[in-house]
PDB file of N, CA and C in Angstrom:
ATOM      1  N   UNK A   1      92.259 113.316  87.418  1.00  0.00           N
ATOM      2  CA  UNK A   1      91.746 114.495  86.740  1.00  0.00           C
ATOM      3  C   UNK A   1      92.871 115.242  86.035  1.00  0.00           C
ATOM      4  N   UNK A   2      94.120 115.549  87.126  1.00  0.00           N
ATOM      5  CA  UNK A   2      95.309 115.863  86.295  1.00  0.00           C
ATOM      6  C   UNK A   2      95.330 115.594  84.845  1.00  0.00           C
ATOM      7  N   UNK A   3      95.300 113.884  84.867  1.00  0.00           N
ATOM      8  CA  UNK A   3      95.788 113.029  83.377  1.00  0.00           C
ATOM      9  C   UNK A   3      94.783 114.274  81.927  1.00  0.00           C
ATOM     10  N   UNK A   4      94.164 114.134  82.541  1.00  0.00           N
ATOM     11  CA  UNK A   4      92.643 114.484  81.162  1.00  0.00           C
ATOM     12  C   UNK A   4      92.863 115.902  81.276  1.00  0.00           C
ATOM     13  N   UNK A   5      93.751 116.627  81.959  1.00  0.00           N
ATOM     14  CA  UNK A   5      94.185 118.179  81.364  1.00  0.00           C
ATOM     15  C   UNK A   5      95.167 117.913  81.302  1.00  0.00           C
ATOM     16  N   UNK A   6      96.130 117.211  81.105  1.00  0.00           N
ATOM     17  CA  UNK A   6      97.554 116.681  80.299  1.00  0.00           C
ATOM     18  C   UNK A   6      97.094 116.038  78.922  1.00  0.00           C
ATOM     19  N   UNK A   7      96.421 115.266  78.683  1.00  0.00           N
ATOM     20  CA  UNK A   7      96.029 114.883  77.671  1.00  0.00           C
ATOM     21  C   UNK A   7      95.282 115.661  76.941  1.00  0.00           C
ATOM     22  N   UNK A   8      94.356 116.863  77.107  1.00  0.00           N
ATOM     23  CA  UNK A   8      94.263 117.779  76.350  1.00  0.00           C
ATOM     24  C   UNK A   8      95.386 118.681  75.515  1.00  0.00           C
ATOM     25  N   UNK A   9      96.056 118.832  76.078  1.00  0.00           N
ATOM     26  CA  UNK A   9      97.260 119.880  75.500  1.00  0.00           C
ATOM     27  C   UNK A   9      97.322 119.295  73.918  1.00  0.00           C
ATOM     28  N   UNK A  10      96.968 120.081  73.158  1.00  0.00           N
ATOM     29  CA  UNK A  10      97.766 119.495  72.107  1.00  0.00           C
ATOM     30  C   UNK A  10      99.023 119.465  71.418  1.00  0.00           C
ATOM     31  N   UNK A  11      99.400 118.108  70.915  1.00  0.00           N
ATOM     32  CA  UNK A  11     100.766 117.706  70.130  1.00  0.00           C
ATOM     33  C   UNK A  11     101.731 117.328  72.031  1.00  0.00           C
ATOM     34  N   UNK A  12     101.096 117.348  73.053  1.00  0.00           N
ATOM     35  CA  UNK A  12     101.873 117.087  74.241  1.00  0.00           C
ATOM     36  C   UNK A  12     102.462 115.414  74.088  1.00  0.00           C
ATOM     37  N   UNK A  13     101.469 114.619  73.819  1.00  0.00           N
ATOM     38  CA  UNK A  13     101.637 113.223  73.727  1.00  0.00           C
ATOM     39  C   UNK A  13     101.209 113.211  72.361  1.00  0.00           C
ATOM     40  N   UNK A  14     101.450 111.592  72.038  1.00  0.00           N
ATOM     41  CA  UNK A  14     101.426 110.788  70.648  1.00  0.00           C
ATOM     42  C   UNK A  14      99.687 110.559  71.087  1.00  0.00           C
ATOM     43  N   UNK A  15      99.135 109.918  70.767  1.00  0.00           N
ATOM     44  CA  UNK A  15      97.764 109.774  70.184  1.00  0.00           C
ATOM     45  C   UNK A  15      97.917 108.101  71.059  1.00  0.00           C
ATOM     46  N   UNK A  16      98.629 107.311  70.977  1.00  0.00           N
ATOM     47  CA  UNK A  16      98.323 106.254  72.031  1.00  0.00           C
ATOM     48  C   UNK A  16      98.274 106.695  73.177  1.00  0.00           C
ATOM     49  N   UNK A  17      99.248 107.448  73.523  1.00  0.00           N
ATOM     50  CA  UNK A  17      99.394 107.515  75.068  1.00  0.00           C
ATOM     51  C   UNK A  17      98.283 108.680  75.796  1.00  0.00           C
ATOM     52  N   UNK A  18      97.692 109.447  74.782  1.00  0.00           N
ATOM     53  CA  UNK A  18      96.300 110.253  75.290  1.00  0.00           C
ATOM     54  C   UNK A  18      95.372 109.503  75.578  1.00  0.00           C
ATOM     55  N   UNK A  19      94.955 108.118  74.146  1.00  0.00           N
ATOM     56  CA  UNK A  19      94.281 107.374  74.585  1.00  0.00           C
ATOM     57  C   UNK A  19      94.160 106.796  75.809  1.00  0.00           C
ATOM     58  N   UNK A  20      95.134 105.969  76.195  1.00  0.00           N
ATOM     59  CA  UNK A  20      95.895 105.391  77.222  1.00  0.00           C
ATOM     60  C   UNK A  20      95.909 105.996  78.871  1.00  0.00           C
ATOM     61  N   UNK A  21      95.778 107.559  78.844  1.00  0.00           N
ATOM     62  CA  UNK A  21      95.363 108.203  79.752  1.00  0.00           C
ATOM     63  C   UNK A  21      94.119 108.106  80.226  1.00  0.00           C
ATOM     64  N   UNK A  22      93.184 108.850  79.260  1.00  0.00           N
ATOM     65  CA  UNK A  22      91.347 108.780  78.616  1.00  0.00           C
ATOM     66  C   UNK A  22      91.174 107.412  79.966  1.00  0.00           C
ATOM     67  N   UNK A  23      91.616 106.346  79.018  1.00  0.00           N
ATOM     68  CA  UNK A  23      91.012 105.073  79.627  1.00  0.00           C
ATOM     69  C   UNK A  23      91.511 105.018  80.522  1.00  0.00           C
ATOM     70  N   UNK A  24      92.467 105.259  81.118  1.00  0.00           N
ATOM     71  CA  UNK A  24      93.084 104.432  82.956  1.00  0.00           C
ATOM     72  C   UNK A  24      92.365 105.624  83.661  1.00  0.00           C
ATOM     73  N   UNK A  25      92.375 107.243  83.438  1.00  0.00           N
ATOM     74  CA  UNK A  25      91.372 107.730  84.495  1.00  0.00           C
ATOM     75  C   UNK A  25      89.992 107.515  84.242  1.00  0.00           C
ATOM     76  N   UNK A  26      89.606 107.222  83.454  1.00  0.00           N
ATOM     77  CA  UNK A  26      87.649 106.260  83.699  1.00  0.00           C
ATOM     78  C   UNK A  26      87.672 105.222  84.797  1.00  0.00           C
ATOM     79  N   UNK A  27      88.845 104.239  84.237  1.00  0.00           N
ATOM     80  CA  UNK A  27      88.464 103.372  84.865  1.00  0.00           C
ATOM     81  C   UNK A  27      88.716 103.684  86.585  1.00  0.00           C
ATOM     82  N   UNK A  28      89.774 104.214  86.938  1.00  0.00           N
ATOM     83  CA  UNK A  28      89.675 105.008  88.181  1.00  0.00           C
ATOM     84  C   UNK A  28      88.931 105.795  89.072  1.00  0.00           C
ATOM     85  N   UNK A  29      88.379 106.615  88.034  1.00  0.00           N
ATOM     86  CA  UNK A  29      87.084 107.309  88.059  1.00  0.00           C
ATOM     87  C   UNK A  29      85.905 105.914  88.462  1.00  0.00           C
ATOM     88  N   UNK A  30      86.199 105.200  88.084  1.00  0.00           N
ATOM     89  CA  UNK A  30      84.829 104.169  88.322  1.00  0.00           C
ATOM     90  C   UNK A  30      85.215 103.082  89.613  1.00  0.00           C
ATOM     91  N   UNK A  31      86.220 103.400  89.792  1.00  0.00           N
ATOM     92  CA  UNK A  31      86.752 102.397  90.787  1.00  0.00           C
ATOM     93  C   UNK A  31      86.849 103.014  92.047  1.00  0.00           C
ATOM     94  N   UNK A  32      87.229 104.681  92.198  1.00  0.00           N
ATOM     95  CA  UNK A  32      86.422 105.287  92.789  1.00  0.00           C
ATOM     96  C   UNK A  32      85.294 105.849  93.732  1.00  0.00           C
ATOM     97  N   UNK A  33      84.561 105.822  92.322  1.00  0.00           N
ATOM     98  CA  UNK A  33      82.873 105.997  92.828  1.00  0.00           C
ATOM     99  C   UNK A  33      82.355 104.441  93.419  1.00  0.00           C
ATOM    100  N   UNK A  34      82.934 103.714  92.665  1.00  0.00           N
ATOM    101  CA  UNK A  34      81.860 102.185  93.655  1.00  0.00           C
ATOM    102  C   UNK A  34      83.041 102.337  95.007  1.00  0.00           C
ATOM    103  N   UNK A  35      84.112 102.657  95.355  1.00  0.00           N
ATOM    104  CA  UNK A  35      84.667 102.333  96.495  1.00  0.00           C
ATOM    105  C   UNK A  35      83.768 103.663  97.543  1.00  0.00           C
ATOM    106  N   UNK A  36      83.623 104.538  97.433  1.00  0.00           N
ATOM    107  CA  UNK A  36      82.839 105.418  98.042  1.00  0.00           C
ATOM    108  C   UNK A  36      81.293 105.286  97.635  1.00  0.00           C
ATOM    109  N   UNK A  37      80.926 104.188  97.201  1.00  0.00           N
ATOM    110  CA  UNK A  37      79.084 103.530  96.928  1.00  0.00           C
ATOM    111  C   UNK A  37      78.719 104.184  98.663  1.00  0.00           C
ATOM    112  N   UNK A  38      77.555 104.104  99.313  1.00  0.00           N
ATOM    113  CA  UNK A  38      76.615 103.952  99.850  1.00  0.00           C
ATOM    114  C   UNK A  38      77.264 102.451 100.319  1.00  0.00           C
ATOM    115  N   UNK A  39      76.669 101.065  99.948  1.00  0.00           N
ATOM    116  CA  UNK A  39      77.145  99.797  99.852  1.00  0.00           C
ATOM    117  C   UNK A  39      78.585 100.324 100.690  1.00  0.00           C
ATOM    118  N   UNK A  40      79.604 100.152 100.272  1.00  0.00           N
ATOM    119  CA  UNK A  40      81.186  99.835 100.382  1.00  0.00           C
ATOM    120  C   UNK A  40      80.939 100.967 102.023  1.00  0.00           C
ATOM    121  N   UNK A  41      80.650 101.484 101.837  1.00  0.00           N
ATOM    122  CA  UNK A  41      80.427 102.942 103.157  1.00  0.00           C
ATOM    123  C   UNK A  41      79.630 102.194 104.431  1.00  0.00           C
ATOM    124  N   UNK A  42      78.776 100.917 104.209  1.00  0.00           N
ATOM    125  CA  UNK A  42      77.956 100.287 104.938  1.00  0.00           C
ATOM    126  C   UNK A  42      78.618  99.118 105.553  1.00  0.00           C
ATOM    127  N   UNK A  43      79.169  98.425 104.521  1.00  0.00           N
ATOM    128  CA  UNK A  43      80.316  97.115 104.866  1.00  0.00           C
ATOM    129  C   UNK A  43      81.611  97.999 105.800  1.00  0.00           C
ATOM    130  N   UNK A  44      82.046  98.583 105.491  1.00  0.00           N
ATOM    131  CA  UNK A  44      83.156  98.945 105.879  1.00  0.00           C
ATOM    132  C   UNK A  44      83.446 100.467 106.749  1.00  0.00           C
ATOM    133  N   UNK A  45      82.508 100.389 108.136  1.00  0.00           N
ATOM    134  CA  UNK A  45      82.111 101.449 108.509  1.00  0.00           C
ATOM    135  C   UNK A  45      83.964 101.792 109.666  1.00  0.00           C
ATOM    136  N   UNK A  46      83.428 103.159 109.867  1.00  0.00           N
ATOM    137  CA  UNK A  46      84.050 103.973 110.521  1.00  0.00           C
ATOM    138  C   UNK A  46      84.741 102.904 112.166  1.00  0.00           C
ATOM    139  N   UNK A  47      85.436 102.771 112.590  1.00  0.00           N
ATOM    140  CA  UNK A  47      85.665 102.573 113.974  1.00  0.00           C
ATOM    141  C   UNK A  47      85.168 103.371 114.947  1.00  0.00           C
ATOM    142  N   UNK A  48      84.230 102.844 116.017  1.00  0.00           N
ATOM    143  CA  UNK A  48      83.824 104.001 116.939  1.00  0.00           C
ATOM    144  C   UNK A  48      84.929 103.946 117.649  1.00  0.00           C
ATOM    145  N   UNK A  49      85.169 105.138 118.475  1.00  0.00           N
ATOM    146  CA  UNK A  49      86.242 105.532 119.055  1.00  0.00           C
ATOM    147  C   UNK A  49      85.731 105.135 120.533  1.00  0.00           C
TER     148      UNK A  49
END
C-alpha cells in the first residue's frame, strides 16, 4: 500500500518505475487475498494446541 502513495507523489519517480510499482503491488495484492481465500484457510488450518 506504501508503494501506491509513493507512486502518487508527483515528478517522485520516472514514469517506468511508477508503473513498475502499480503492477508488483496488484499482483501482491492478489497473491495476498488468494493466500488468505476461505480455501488456503481450510487446507492449512491452525495447530490445535
Amino acid at each position: 500500500m506504501i508503494t501506491l502513495v509513493m507512486a502518487a507523489i508527483p515528478g517522485l519517480y520516472p514514469v517506468w518505475m511508477i508503473t513498475e510499482q502499480i503492477v508488483f503491488s496488484l499482483i501482491m495484492i492478489g497473491v495476498g487475498d488468494f493466500l488468505t481465500s476461505d480455501h488456503m484457510r481450510e487446507v492449512f488450518r491452525k495447530p490445535e494446541s
